[in-house]
N, C-alpha and C. Protein backbone atom coordinates (compact mmCIF):
# COMPACT_ATOMS: atom_id res chain seq x y z
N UNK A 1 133.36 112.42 126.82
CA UNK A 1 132.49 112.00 125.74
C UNK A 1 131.59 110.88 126.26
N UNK A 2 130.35 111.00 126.38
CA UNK A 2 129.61 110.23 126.91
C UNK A 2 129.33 109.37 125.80
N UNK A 3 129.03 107.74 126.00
CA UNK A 3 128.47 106.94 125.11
C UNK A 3 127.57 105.96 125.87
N UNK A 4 126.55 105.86 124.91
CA UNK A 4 125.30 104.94 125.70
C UNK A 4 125.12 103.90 124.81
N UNK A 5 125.02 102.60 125.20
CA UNK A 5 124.32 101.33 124.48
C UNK A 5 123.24 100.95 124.55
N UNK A 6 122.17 101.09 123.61
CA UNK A 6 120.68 100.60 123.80
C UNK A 6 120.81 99.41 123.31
N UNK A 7 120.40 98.04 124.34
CA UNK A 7 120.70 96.94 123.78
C UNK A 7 119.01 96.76 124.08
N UNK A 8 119.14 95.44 123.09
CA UNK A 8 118.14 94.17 122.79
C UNK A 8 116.88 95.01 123.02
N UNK A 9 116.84 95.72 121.69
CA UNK A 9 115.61 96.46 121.02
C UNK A 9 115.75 95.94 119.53
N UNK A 10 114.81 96.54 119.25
CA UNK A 10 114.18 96.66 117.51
C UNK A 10 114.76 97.58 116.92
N UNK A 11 115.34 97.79 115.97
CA UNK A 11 115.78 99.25 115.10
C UNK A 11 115.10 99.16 113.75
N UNK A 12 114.40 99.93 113.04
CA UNK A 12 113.51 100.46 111.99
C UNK A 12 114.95 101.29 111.27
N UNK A 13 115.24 100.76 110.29
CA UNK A 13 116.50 101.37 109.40
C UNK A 13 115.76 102.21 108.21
N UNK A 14 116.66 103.16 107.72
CA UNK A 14 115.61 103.86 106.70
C UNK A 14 116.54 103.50 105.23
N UNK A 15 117.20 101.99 105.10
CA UNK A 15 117.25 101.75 104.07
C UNK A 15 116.05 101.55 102.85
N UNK A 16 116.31 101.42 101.73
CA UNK A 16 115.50 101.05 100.69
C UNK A 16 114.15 100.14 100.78
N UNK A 17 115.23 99.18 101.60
CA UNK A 17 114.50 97.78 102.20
C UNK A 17 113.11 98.03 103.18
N UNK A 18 113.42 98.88 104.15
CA UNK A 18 112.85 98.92 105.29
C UNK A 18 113.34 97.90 106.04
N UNK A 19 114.30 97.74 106.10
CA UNK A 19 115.07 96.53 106.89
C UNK A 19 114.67 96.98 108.81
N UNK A 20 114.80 95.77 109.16
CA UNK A 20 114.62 96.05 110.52
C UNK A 20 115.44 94.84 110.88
N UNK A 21 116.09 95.01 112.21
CA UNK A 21 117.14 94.46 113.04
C UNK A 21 116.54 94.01 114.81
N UNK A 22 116.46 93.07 114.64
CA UNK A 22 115.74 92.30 115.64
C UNK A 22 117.06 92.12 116.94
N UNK A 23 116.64 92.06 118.24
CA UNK A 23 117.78 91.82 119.53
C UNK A 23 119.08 92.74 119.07
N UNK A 24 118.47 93.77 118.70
CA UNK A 24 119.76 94.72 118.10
C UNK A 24 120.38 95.66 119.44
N UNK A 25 121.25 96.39 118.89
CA UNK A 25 121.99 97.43 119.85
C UNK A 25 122.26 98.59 118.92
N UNK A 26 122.24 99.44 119.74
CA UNK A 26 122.57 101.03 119.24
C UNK A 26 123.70 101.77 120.16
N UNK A 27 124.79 102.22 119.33
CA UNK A 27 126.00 103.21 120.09
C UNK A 27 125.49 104.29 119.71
N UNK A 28 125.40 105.34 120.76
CA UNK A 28 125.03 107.09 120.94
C UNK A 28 126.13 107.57 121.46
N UNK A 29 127.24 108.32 121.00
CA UNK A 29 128.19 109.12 121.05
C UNK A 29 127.98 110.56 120.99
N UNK A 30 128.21 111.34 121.75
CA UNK A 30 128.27 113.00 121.43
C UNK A 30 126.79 113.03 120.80
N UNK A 31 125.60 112.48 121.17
CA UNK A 31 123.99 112.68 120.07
C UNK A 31 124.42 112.03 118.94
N UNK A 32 125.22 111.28 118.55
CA UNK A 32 125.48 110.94 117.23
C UNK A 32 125.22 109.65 117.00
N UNK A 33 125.10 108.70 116.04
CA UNK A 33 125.04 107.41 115.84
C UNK A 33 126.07 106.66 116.09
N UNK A 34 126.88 106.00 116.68
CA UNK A 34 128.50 105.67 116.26
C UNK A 34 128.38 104.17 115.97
N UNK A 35 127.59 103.36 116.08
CA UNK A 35 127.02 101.98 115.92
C UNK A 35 125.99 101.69 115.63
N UNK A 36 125.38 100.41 114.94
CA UNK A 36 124.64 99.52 115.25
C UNK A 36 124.92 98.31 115.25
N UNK A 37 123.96 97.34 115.43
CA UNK A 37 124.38 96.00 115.15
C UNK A 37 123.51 94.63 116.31
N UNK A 38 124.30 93.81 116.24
CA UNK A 38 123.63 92.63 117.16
C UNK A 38 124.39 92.98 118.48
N UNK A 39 123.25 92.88 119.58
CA UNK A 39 124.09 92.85 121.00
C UNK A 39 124.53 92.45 121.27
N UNK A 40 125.14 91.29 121.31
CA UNK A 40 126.36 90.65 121.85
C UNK A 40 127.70 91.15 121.09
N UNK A 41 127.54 91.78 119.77
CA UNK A 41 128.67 92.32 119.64
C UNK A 41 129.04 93.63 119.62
N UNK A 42 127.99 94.55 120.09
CA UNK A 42 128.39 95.67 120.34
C UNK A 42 128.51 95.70 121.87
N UNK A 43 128.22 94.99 122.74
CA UNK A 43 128.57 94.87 124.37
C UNK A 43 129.75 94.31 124.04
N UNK A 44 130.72 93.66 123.58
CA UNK A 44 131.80 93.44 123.36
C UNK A 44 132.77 94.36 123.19
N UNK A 45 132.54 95.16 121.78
CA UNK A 45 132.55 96.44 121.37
C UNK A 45 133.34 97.82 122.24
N UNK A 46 131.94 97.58 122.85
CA UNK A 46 131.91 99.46 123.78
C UNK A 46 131.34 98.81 125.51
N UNK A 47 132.59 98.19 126.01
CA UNK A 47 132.24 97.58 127.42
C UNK A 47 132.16 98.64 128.25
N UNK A 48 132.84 100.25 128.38
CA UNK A 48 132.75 101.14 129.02
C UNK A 48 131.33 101.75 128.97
N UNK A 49 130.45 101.69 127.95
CA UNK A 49 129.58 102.42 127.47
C UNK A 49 128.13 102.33 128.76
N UNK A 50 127.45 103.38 128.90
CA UNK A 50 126.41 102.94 129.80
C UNK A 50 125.45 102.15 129.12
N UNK A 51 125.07 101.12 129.81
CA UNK A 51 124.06 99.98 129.18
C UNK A 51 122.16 100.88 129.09
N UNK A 52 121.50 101.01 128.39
CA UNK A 52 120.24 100.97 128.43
C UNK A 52 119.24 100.11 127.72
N UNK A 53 118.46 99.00 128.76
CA UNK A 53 117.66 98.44 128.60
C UNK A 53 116.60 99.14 126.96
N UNK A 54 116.70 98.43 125.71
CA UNK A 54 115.85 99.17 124.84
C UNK A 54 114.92 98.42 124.89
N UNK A 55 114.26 97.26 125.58
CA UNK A 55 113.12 96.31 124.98
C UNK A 55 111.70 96.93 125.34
N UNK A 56 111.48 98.23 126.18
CA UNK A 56 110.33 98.92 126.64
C UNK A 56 109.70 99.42 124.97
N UNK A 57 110.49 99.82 124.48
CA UNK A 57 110.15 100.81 123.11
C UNK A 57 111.11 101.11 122.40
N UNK A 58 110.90 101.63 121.06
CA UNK A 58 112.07 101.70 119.96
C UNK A 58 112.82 103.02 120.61
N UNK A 59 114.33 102.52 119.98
CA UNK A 59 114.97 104.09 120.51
C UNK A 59 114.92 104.88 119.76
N UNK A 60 114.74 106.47 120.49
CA UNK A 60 115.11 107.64 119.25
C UNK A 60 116.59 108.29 119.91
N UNK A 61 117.50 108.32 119.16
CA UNK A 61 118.33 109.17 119.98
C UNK A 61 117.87 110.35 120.34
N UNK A 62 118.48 111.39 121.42
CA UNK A 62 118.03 112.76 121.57
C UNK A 62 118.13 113.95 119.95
N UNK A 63 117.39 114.32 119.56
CA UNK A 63 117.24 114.86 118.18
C UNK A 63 117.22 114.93 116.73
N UNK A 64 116.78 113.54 117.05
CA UNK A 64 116.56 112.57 115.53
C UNK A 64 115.44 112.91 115.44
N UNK A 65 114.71 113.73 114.29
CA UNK A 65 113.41 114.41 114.18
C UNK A 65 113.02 112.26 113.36
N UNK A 66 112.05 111.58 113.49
CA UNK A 66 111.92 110.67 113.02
C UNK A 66 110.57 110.53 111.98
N UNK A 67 109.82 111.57 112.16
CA UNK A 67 108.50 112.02 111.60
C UNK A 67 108.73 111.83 109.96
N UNK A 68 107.97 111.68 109.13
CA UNK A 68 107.64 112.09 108.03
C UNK A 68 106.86 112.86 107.54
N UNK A 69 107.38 113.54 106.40
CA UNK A 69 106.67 114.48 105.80
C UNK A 69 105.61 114.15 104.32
C-alpha cells in the first residue's frame, strides 16, 4: 500500500466556508485521501510515507476530477 505526504502546500477545501489551510499536508493512500492537516503533524503521523515537496503548486491527487460544472 503505497502512501505519499504532500507537505507545506496550500489545500482549497470544498467546505461551506471555502476554507483554505495554509503550510498544510496531505496523506494519499491507495488514490484515496487518508489525511489532512498541518505538517508537522502529519510528518509525525505517517514517518514511513514518501515525502513530496507541495510548495511548486496545489495538489490534485491522481483522479480527483477538481473542475466545476
Amino acid at each position: 500500500m503505497a502512501t505519499e505526504l504532500i507537505r507545506d502546500t496550500t489545500i482549497v477545501t470544498a467546505d461551506d466556508a471555502g476554507s483554505m489551510l495554509y503550510d498544510a499536508a496531505l496523506v494519499v493512500r491507495d488514490r484515496r485521501i487518508a489525511a489532512l492537516g498541518p505538517t508537522p503533524e502529519l510528518l509525525r503521523r505517517f514517518p514511513d510515507a514518501e515525502r513530496v515537496d507541495g510548495r511548486p503548486e496545489l495538489p490534485r491527487p491522481p483522479g480527483l476530477d477538481v473542475g466545476t460544472r
